[in-house]
Protein backbone atom coordinates (compact mmCIF):
# COMPACT_ATOMS: atom_id res chain seq x y z
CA UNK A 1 95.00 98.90 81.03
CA UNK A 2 93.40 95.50 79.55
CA UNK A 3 95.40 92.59 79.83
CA UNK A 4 95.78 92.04 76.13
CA UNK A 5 97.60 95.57 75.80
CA UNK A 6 99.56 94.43 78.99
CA UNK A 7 100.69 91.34 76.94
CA UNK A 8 101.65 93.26 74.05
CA UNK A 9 103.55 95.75 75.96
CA UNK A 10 105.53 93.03 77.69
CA UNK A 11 106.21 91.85 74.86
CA UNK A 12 107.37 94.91 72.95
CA UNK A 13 109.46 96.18 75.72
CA UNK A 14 111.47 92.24 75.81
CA UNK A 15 112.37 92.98 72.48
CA UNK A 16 114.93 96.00 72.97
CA UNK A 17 118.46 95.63 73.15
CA UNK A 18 119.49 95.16 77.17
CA UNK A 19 121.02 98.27 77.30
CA UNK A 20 117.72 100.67 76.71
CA UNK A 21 116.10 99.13 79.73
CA UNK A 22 116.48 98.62 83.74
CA UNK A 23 115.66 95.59 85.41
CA UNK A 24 112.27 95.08 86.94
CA UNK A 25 111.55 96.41 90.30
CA UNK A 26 110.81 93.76 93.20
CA UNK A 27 107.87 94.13 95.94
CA UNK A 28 110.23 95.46 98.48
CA UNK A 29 111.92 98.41 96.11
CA UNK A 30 108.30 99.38 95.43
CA UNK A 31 107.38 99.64 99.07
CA UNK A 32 110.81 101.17 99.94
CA UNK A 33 109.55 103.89 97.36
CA UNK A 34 106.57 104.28 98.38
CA UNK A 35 107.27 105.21 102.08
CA UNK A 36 109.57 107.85 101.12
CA UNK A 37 107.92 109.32 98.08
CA UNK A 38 103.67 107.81 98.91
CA UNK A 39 101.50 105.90 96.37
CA UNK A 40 102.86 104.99 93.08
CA UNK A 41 99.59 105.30 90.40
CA UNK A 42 98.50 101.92 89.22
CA UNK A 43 99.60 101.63 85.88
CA UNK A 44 102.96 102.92 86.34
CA UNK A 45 103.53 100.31 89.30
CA UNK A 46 102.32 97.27 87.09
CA UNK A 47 105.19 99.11 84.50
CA UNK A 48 107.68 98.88 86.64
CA UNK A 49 107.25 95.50 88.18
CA UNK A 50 106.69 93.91 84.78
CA UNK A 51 108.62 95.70 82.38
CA UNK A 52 111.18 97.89 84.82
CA UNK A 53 111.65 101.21 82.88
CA UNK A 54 113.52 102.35 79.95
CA UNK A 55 113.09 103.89 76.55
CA UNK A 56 109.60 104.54 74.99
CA UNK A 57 109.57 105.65 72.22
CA UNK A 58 112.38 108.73 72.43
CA UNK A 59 112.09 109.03 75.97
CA UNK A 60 113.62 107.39 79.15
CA UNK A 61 110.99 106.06 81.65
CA UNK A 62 112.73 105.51 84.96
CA UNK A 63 113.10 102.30 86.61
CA UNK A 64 113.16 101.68 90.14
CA UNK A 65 116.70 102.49 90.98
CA UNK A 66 116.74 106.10 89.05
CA UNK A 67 113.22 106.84 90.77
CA UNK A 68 113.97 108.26 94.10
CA UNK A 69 116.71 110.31 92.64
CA UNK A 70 114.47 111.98 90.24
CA UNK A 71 111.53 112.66 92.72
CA UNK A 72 114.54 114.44 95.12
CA UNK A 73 115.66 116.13 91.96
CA UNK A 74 112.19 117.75 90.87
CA UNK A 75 111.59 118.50 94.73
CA UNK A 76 114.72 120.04 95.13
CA UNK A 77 114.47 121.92 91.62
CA UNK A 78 110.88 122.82 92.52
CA UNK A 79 111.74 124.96 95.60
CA UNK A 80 114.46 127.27 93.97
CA UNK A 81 113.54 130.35 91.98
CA UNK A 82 112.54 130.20 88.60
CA UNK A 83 112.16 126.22 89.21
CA UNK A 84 109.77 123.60 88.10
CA UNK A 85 106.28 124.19 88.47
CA UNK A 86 104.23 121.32 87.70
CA UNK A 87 102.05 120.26 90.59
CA UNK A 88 99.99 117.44 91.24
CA UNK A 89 102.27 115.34 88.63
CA UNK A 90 104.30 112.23 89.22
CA UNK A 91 107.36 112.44 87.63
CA UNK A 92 108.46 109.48 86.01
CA UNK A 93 111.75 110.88 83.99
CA UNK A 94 113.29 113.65 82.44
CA UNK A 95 113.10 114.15 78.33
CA UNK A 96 116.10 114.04 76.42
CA UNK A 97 116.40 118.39 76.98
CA UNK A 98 116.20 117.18 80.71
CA UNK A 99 112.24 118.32 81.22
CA UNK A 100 110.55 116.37 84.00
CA UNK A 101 107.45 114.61 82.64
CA UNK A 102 104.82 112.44 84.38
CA UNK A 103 101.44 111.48 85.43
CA UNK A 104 99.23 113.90 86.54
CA UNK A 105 97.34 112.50 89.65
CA UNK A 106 94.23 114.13 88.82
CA UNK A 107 93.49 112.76 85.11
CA UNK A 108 96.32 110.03 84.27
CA UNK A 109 97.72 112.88 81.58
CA UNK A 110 101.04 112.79 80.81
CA UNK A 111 102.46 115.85 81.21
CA UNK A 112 106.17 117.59 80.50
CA UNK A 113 107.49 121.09 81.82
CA UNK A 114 109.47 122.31 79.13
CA UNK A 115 111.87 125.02 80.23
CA UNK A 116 113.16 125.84 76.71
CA UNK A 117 109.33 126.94 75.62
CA UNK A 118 107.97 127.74 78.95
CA UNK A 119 105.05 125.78 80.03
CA UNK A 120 103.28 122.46 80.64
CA UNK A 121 102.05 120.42 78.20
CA UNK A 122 100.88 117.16 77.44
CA UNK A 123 102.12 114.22 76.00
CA UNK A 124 100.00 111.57 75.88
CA UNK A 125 96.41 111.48 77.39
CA UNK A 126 97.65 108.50 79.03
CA UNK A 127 100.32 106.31 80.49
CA UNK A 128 98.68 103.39 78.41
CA UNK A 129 98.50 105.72 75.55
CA UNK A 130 102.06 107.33 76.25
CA UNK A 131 103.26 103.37 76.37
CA UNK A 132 101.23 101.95 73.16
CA UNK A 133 102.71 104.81 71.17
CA UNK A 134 106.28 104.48 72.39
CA UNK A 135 105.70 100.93 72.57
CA UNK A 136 103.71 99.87 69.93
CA UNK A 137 103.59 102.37 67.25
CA UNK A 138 99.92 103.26 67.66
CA UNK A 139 98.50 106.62 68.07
């Protein structure tokens, strides 16, 4: 992501009301994380340390506190029968029919697994892209 669509992020996300956001994550949260769950992909990381997590556009976007929980969740959903499928993704929330979506490793999509429809599909071709339109109203 450029820093001028960093800025205007920022700023976007500052402007909702308290209570449709989490606080930012510190250093040692991150690194907490990340020895439990591994690497947290770039753009996400600079997300949650600068914005924290919350709603974009109709979604929730984890923050810090919620993300362990989720990433035991899909894991633990993921091994059952008839569970979630998505590999390779990481999962960064659940939509509002409780889908897990994320970023897939491999390409920076974001993708959801929808179990009312069957399947995986994408979002947004990106988290910047996923963000701006949430964010910023742009397509």
């Amino acid at each position: 992501m450029d820093e001028t669509k960093r800025r205007q992020i920022i700023d976007a996300f500052a402007t909702l009301p308290e209570g449709c956001k989490y606080a930012v994550a510190t250093e040692r949260q991150l690194d907490e994380f990340e020895s439990e769950f591994g690497q947290i992909p770039d753009d996400f990381r600079w997300f949650l340390v600068h914005c924290g997590g919350g709603t974009v556009g109709c979604e929730w976007v984890d923050g810090i506190d919620k993300l362990a929980d989720t990433h035991r969740k899909f894991a633990a959903e993921s091994a059952i029968i008839n569970g979630w499928t998505m590999k390779g993704v990481f999962v960064i929330g659940w939509d509002g029919a409780g889908n897990p979506f994320g970023i897939e490793t491999a390409t920076g999509k974001i993708l959801v697994e929808d179990h009312n429809f069957r399947g995986i599909h994408e979002m947004a071709s990106s988290f910047q892209s996923f963000l701006e339109h949430g964010l910023l109203l742009e397509t």
